[in-house]
Each structure stands twice: as structure tokens, then as C-alpha cells.
Protein backbone atom coordinates (compact mmCIF):
# COMPACT_ATOMS: atom_id res chain seq x y z
CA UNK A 1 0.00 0.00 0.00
CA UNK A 2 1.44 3.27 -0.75
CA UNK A 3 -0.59 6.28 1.12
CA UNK A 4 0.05 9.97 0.27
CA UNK A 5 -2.50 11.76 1.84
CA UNK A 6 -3.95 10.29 4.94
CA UNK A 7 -1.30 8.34 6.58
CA UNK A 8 -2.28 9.21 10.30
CA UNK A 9 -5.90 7.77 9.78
CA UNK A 10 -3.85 4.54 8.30
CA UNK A 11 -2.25 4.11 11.41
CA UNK A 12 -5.08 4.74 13.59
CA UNK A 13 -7.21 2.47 11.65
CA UNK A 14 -4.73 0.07 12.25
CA UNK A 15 -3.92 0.70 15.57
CA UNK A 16 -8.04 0.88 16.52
CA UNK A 17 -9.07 -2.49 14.55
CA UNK A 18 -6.31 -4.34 16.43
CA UNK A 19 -7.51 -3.38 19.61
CA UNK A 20 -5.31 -0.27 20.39
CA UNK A 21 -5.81 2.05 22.75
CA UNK A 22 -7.24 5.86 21.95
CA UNK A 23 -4.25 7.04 24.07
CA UNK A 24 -1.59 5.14 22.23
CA UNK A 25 -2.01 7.59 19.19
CA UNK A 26 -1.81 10.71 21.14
CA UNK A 27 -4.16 12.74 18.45
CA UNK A 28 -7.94 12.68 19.41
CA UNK A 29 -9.80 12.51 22.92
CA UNK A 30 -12.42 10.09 21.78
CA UNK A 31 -13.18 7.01 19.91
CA UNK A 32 -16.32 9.28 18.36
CA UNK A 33 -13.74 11.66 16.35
CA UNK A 34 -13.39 8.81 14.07
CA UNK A 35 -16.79 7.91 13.26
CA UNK A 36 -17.60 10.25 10.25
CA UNK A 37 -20.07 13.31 11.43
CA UNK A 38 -23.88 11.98 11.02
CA UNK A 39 -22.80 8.71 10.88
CA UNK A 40 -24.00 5.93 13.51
CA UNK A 41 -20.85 4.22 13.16
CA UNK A 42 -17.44 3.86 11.32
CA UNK A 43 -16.12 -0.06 10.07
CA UNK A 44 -12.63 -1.24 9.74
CA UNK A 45 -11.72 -4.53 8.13
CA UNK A 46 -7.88 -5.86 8.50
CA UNK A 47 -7.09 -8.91 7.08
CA UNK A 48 -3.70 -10.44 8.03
CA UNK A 49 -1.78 -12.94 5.94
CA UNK A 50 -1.06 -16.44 7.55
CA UNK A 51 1.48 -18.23 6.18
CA UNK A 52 0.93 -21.47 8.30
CA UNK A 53 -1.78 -23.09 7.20
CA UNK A 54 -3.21 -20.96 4.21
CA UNK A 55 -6.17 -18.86 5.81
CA UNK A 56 -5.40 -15.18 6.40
CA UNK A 57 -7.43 -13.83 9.46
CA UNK A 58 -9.54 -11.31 9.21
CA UNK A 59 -9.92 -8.90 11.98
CA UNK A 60 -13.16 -6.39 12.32
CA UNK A 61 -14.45 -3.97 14.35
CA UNK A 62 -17.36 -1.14 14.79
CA UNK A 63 -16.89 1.98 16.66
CA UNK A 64 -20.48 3.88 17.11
CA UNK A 65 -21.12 7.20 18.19
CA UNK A 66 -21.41 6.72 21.29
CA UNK A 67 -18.20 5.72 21.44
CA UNK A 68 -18.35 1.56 21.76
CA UNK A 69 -15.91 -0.93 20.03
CA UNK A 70 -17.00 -4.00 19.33
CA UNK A 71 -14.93 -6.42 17.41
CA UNK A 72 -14.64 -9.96 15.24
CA UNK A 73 -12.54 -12.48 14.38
CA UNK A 74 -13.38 -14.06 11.04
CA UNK A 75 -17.09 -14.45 11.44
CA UNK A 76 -17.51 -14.53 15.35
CA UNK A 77 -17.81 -11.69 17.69
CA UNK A 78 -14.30 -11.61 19.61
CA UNK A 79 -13.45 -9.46 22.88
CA UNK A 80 -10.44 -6.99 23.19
CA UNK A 81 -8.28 -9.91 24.67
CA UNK A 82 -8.80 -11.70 21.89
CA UNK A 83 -8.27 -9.15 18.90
């Protein structure tokens, strides 16, 4: 991927959908900054390559404007602990 413009809300997509904490990027106050004004909630999809057995892994999670993560592994709701 090569990202011009942008680059910060890379990383903090990244950093969110992999169960990072708000305070490790040191930019916004809340979760709710990055869920898109008028929107209910923002969606971010990272799939991860796995070179054991073939499957990559794909990691989701929601963030809604009132400021809740939830998040999935593959098909099945997952916790925090387990992102």
C-alpha cells in the first residue's frame, strides 16, 4: 500500500481495529472523532496474511457514536483480549 495523503488515519485504523488504545495515538480525545459526522458508526476490516496453514485472518471492528468498540474475528464476535 502506498498512502500519500492520509497516513495518520492509516495508522489509527490500524492501531483501533487491532484493539489499540485511543491514548496510544496521542491525536484525538475520543473514539467518536473517528466515526464520520452523522454517521451511527465507522467499520474497519484488516485482514492479516497467515502463512501457516493458508487462511489469512480477518480482523473487524465497529466503533459507534457513542463511542463503543466492538470487534470480530473471522465471522464470530471476539473481545479486546482476543483481537
Amino acid at each position: 500500500i502506498i498512502v500519500k495523503d492520509g497516513k495518520s488515519a492509516l495508522i489509527s485504523a490500524i492501531c483501533l481495529g487491532l484493539g489499540g488504545d485511543i491514548e496510544t495515538l496521542a491525536r484525538n480525545e475520543s473514539v467518536t472523532t473517528f466515526v464520520k459526522r452523522g454517521a451511527k458508526e465507522a467499520r474497519i476490516t484488516i485482514e492479516l496474511h497467515n502463512s501457516q496453514d493458508g487462511d489469512n485472518w480477518e480482523v473487524g471492528s465497529v466503533i459507534t457514536s457513542q463511542g463503543k468498540i466492538t470487534w470480530t474475528l473471522g465471522e464470530e464476535r471476539a473481545t479486546k483480549s482476543q483481537v
